[in-house]
N, C-alpha and C. Protein backbone atom coordinates (compact mmCIF):
# COMPACT_ATOMS: atom_id res chain seq x y z
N UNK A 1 152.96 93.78 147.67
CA UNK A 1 151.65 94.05 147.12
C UNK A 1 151.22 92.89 146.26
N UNK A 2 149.88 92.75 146.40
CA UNK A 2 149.24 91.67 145.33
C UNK A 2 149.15 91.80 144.10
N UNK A 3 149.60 93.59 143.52
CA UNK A 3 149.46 93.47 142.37
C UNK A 3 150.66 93.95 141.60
N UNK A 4 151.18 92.66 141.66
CA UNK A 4 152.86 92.67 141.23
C UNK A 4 152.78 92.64 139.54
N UNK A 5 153.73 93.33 139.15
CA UNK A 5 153.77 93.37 137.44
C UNK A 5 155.29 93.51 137.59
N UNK A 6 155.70 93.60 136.15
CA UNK A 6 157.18 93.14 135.62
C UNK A 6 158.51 93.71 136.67
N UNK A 7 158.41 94.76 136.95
CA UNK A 7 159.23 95.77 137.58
C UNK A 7 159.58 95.22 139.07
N UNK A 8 158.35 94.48 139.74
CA UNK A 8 158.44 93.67 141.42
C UNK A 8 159.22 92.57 141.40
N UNK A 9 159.70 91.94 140.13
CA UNK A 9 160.13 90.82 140.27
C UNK A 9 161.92 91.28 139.48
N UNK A 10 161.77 92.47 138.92
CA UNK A 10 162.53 92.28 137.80
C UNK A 10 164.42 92.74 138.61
N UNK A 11 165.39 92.19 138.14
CA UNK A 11 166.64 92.58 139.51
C UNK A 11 166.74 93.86 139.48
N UNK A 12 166.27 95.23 138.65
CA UNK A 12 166.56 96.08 138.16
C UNK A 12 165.57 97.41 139.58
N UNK A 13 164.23 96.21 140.34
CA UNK A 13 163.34 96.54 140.98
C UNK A 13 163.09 97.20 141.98
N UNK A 14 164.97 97.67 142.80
CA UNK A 14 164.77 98.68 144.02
C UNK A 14 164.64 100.08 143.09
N UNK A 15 165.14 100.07 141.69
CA UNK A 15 164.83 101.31 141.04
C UNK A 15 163.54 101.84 140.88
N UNK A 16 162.79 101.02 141.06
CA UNK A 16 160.83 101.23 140.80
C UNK A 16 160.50 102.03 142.29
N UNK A 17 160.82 102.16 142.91
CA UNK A 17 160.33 102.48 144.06
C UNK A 17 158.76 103.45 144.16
N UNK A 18 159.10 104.13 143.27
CA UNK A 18 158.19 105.37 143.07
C UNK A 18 156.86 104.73 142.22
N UNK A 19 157.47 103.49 141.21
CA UNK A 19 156.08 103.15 140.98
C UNK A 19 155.47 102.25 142.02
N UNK A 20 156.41 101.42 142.51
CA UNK A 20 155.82 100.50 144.21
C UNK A 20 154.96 101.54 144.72
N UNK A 21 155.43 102.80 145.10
CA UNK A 21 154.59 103.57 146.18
C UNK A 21 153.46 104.26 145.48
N UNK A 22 153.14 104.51 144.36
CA UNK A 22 152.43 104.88 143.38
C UNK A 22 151.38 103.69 143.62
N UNK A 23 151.54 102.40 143.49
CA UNK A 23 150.37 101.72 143.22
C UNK A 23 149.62 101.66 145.18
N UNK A 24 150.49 101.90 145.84
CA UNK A 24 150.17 101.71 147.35
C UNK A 24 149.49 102.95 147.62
N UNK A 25 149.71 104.22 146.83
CA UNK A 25 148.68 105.15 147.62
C UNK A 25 147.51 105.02 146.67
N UNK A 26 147.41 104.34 145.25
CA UNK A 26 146.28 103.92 144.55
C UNK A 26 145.38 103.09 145.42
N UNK A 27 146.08 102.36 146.22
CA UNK A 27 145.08 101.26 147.22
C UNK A 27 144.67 101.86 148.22
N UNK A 28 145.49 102.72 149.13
CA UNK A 28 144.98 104.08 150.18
C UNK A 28 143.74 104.34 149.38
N UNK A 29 143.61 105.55 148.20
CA UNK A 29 142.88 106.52 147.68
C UNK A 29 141.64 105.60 147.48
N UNK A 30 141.57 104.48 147.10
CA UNK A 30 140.23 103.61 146.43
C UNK A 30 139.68 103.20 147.85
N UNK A 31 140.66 102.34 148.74
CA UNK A 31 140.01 102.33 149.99
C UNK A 31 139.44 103.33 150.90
N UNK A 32 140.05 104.58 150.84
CA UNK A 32 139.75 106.01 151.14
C UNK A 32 138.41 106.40 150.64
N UNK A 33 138.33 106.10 149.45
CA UNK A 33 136.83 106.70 149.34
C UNK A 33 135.99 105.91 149.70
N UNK A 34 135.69 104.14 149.78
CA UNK A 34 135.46 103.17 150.18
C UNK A 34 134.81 103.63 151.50
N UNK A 35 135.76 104.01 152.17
CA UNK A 35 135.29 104.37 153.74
C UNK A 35 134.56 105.94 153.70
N UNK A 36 134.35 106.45 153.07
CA UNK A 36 134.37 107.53 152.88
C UNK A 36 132.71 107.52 152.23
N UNK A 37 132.67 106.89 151.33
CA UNK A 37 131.05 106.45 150.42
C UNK A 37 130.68 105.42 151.85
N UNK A 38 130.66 105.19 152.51
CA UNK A 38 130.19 104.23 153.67
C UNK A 38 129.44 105.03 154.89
N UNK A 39 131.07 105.80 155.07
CA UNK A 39 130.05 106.91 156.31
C UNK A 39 129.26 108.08 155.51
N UNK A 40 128.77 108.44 154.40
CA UNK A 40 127.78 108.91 153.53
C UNK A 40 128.59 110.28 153.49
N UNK A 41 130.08 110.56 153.06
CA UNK A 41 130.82 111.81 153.35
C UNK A 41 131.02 111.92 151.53
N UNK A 42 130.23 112.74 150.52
CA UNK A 42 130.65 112.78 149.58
C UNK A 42 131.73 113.32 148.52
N UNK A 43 132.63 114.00 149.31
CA UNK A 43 133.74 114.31 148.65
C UNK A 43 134.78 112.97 148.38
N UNK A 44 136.00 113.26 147.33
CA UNK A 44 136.73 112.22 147.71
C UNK A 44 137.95 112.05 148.49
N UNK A 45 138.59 111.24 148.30
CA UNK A 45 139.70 110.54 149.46
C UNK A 45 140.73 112.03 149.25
N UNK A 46 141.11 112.36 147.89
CA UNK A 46 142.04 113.25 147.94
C UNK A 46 142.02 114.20 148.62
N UNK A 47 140.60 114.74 148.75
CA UNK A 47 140.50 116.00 149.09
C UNK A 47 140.33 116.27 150.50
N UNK A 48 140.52 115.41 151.26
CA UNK A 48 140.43 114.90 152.71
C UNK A 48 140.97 116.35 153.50
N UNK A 49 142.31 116.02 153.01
CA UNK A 49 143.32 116.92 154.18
C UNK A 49 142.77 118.67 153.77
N UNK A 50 142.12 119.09 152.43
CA UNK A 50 141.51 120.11 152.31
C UNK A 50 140.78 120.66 152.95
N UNK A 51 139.88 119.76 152.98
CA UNK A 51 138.56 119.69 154.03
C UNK A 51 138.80 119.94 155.60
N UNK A 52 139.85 119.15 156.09
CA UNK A 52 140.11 118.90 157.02
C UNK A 52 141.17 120.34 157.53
N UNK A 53 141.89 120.85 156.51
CA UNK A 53 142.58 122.87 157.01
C UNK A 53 141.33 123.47 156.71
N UNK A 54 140.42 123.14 155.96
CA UNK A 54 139.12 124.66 155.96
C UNK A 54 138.63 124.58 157.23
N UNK A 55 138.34 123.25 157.55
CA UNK A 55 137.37 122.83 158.81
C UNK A 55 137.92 123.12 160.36
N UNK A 56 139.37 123.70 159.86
CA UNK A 56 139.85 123.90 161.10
C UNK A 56 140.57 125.01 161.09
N UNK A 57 140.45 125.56 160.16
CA UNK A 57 141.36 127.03 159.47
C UNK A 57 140.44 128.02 159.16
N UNK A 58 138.91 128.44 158.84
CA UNK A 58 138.46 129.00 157.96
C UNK A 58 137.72 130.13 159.36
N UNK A 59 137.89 131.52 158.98
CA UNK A 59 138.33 131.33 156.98
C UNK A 59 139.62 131.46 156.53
N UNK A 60 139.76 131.04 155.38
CA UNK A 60 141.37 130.92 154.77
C UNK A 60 140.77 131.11 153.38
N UNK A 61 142.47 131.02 152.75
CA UNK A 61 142.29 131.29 151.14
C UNK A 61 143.04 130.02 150.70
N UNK A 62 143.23 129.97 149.56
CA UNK A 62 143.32 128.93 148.50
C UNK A 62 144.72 128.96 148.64
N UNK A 63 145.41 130.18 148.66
CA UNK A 63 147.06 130.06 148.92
C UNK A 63 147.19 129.30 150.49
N UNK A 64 146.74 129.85 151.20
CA UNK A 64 146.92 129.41 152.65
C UNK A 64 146.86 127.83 152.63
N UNK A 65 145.73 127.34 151.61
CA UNK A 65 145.71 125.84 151.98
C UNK A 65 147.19 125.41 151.08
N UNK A 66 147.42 125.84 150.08
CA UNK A 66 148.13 125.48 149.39
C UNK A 66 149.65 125.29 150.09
N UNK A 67 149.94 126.76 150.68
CA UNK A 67 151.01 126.54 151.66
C UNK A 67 150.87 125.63 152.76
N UNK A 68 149.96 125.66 153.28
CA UNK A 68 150.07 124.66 154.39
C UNK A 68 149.96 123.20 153.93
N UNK A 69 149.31 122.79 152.90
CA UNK A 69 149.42 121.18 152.64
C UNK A 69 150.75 120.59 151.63
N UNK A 70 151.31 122.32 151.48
CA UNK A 70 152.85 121.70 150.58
C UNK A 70 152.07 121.09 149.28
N UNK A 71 150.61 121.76 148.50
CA UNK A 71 150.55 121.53 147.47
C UNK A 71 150.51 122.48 146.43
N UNK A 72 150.83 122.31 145.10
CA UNK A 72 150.81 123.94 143.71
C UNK A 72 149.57 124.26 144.18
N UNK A 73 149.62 125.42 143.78
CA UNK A 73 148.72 126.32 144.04
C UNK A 73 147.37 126.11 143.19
N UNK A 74 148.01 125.17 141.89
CA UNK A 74 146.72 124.75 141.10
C UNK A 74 145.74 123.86 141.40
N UNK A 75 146.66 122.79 141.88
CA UNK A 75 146.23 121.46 142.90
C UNK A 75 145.45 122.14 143.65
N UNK A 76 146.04 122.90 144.37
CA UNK A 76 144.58 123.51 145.80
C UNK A 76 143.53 124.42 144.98
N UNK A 77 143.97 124.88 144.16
CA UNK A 77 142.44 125.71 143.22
C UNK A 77 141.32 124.57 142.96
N UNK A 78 142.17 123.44 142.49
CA UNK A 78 141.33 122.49 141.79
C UNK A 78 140.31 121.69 142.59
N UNK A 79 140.79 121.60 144.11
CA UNK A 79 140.40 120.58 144.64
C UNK A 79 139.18 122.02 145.98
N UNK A 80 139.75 123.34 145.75
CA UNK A 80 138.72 123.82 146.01
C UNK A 80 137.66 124.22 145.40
N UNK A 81 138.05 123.93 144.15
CA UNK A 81 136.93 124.55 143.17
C UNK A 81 135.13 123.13 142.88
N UNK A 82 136.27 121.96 143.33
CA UNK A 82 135.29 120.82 143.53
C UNK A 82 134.91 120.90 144.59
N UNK A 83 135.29 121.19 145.91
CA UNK A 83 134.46 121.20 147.45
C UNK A 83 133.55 122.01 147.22
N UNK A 84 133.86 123.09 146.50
CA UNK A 84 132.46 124.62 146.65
C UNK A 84 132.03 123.50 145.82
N UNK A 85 131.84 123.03 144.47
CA UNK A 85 130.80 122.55 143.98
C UNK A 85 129.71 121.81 144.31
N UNK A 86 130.84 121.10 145.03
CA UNK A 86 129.82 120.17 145.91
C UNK A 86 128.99 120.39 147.00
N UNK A 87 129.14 121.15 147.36
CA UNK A 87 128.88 122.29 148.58
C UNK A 87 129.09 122.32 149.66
N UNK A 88 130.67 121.76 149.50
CA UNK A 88 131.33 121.84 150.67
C UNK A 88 131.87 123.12 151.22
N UNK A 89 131.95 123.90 150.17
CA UNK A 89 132.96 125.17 150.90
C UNK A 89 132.11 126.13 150.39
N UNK A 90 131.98 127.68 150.72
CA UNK A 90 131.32 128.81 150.03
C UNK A 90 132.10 129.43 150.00
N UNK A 91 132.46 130.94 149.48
CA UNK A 91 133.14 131.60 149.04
C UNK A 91 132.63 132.74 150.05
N UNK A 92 133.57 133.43 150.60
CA UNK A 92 133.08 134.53 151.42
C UNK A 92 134.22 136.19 151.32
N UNK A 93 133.83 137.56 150.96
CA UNK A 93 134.35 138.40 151.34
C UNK A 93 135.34 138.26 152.15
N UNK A 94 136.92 138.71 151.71
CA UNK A 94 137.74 139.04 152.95
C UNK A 94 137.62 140.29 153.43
N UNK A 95 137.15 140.97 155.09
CA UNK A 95 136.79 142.07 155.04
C UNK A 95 137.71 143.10 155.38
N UNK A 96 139.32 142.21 155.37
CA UNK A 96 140.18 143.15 155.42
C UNK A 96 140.97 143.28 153.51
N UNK A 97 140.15 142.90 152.69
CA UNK A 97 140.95 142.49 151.61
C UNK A 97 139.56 142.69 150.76
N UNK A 98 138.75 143.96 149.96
CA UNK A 98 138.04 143.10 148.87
C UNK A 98 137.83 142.86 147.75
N UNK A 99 139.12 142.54 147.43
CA UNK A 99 139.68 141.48 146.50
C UNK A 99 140.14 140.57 146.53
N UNK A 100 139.91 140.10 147.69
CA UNK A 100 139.82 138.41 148.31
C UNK A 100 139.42 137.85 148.54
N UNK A 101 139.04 136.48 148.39
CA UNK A 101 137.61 135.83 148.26
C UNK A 101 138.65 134.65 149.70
N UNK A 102 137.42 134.45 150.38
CA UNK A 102 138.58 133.29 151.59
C UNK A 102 136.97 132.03 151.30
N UNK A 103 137.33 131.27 151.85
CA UNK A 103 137.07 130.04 152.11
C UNK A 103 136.35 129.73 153.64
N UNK A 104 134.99 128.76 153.75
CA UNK A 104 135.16 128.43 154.87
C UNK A 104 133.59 127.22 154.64
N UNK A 105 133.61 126.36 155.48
CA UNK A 105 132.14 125.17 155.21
C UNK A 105 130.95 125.80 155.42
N UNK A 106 129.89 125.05 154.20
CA UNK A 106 128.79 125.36 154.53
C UNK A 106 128.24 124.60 155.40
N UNK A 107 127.10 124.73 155.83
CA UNK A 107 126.17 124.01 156.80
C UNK A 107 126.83 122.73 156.23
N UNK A 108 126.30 122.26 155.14
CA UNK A 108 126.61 120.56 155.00
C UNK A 108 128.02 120.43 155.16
N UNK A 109 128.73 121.27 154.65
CA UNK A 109 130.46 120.65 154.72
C UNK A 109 130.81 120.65 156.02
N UNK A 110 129.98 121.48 156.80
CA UNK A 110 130.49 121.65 158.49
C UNK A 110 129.80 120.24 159.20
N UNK A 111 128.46 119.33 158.60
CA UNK A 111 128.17 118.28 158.63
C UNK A 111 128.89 117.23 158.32
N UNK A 112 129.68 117.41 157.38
CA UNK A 112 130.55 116.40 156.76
C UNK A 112 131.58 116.22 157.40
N UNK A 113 132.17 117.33 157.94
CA UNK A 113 133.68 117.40 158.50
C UNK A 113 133.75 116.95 159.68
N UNK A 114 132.03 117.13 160.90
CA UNK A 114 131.91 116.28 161.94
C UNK A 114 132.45 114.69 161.95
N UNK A 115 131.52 114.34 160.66
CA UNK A 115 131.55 112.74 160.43
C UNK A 115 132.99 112.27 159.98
N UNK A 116 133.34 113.17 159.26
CA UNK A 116 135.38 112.99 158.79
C UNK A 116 135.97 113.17 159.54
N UNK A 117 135.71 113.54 160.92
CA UNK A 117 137.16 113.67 161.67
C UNK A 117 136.62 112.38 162.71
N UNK A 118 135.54 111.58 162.52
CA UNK A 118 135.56 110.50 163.19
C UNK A 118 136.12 109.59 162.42
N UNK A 119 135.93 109.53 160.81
CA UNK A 119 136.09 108.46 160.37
C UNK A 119 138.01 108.54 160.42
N UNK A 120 138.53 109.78 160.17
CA UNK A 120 140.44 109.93 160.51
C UNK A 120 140.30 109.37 161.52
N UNK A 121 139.69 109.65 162.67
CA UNK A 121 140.29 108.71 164.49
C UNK A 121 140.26 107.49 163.76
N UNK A 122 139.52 106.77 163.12
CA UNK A 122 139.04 105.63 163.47
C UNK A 122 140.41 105.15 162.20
N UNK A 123 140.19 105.72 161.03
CA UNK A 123 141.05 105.15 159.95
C UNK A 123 142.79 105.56 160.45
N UNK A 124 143.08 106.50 161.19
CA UNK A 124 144.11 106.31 161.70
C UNK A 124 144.68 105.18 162.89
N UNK A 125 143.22 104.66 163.41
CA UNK A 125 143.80 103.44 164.62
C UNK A 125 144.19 102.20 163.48
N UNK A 126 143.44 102.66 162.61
CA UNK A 126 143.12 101.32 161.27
C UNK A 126 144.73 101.09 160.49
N UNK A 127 145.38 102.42 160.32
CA UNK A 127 146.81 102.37 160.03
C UNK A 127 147.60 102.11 161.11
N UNK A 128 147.78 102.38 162.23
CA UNK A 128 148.10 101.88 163.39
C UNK A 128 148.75 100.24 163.61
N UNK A 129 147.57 99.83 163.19
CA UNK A 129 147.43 98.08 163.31
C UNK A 129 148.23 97.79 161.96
N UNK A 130 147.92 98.30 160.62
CA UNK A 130 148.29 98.19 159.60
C UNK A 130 149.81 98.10 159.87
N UNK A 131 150.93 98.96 160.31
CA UNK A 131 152.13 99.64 160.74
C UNK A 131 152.81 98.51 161.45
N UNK A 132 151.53 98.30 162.92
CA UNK A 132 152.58 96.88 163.45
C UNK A 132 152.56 95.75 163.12
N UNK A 133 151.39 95.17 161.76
CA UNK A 133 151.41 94.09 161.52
C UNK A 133 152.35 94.29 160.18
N UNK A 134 153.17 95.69 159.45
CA UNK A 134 154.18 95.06 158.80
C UNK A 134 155.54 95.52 159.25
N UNK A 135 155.46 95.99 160.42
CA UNK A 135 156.76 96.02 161.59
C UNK A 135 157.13 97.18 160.82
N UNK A 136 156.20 98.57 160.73
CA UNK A 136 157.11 99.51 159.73
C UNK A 136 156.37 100.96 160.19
N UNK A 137 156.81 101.70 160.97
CA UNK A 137 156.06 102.91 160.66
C UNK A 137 155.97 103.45 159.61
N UNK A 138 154.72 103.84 158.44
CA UNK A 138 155.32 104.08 157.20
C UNK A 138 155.31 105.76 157.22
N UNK A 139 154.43 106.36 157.84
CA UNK A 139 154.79 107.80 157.47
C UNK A 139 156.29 108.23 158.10
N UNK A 140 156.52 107.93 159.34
CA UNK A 140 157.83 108.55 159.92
C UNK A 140 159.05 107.60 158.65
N UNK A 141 159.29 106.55 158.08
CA UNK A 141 159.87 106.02 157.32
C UNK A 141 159.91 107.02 155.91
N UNK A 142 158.46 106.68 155.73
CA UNK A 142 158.53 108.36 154.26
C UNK A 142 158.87 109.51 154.31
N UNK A 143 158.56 109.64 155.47
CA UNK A 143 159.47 111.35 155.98
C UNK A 143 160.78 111.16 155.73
N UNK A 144 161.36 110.63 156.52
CA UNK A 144 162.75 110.00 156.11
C UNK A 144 163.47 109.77 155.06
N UNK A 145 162.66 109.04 154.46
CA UNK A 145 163.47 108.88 153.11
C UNK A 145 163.23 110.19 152.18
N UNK A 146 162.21 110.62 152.79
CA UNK A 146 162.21 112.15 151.69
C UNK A 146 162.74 113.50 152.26
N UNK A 147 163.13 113.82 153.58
CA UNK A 147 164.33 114.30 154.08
C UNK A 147 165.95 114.09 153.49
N UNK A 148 166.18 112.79 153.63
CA UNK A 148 167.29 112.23 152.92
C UNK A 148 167.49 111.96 151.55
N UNK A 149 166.55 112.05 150.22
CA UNK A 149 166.95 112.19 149.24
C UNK A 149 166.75 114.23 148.85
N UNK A 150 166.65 115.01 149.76
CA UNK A 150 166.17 115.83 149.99
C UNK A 150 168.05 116.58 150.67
N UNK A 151 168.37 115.90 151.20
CA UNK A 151 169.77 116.38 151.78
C UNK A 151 170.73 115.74 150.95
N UNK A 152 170.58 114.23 150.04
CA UNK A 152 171.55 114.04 149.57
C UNK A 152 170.71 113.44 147.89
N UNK A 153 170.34 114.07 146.97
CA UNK A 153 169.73 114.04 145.40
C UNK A 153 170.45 112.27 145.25
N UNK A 154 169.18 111.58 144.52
CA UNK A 154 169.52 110.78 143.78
C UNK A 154 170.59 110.16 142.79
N UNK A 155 170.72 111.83 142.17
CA UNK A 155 171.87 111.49 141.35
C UNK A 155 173.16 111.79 142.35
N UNK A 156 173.16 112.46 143.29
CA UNK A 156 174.35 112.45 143.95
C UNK A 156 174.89 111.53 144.46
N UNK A 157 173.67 110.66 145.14
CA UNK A 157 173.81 109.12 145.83
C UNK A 157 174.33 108.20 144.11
N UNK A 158 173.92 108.09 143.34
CA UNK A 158 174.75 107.32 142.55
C UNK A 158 175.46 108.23 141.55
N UNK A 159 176.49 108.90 141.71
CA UNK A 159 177.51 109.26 141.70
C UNK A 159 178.80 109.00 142.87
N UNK A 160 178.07 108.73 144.17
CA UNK A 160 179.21 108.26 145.09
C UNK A 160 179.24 106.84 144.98
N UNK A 161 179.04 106.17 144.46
CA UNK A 161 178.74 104.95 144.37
C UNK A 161 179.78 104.28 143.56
């Protein structure tokens, strides 16, 4: 990365890892909305994959997204509570439940989500190229490594050591 600080250079630096990948999904998320404020889609970069289970899930609830994107349950409150604002999502009766409020796009968010699942084709060919020009698949690689500190803990790996 170009924006190297003390920790990239320092011998101590395969320990940073988490801040390395920290500043790399900072450059995703800014470029993410980048493309995102371009094709005139006003939500932001985070809230992508939200958008993207209502738009293909709904109706659903706030747990449902939460389980399915593997995020707290607060995280998905939060990031639905900004789509309805924006007026991406409305709030609708569950009519087997009513005391359940489910989720699903309004006219505009169902506008928006057209234009977002072109701009994913397109920003996924865009990672694609990204991948073979640094000889690395990075999601199947991150899976990986988070499977494997996942089967064998950090501190366990340096304890065998």
């Amino acid at each position: 990365m170009s924006d190297t600080n003390f920790v990239d250079s320092h011998r101590l630096s395969a320990a940073f890892v988490a801040n390395q990948l920290e500043r790399l999904v900072e450059v995703i998320v800014t470029q993410g909305n980048d493309m995102l404020d371009a094709a005139g889609i006003r939500f932001p970069s985070r809230t992508v994959s939200t958008v993207l289970f209502v738009g293909e899930n709904a109706p659903t609830s706030t747990a449902d997204i939460a389980r399915a994107l593997g995020q707290p349950h607060q995280l998905a409150t939060q990031r639905v509570d900004l789509l309805t604002q924006l007026g991406i999502f409305e709030r609708i009766s569950d009519p087997d439940d009513a005391r359940r409020k489910l989720l699903r796009l309004t006219p505009e968010g169902r506008d928006q989500f057209k234009v977002l699942t072109g701009r994913l084709e397109k920003a996924g060919q865009a990672f694609e190229t990204l991948f073979a020009e640094i000889g690395c698949d990075l999601p199947a690689v991150s899976r990986r490594a988070a499977d494997a500190l996942h089967e064998s803990s950090l501190l366990t790996r340096m304890k065998a050591i």
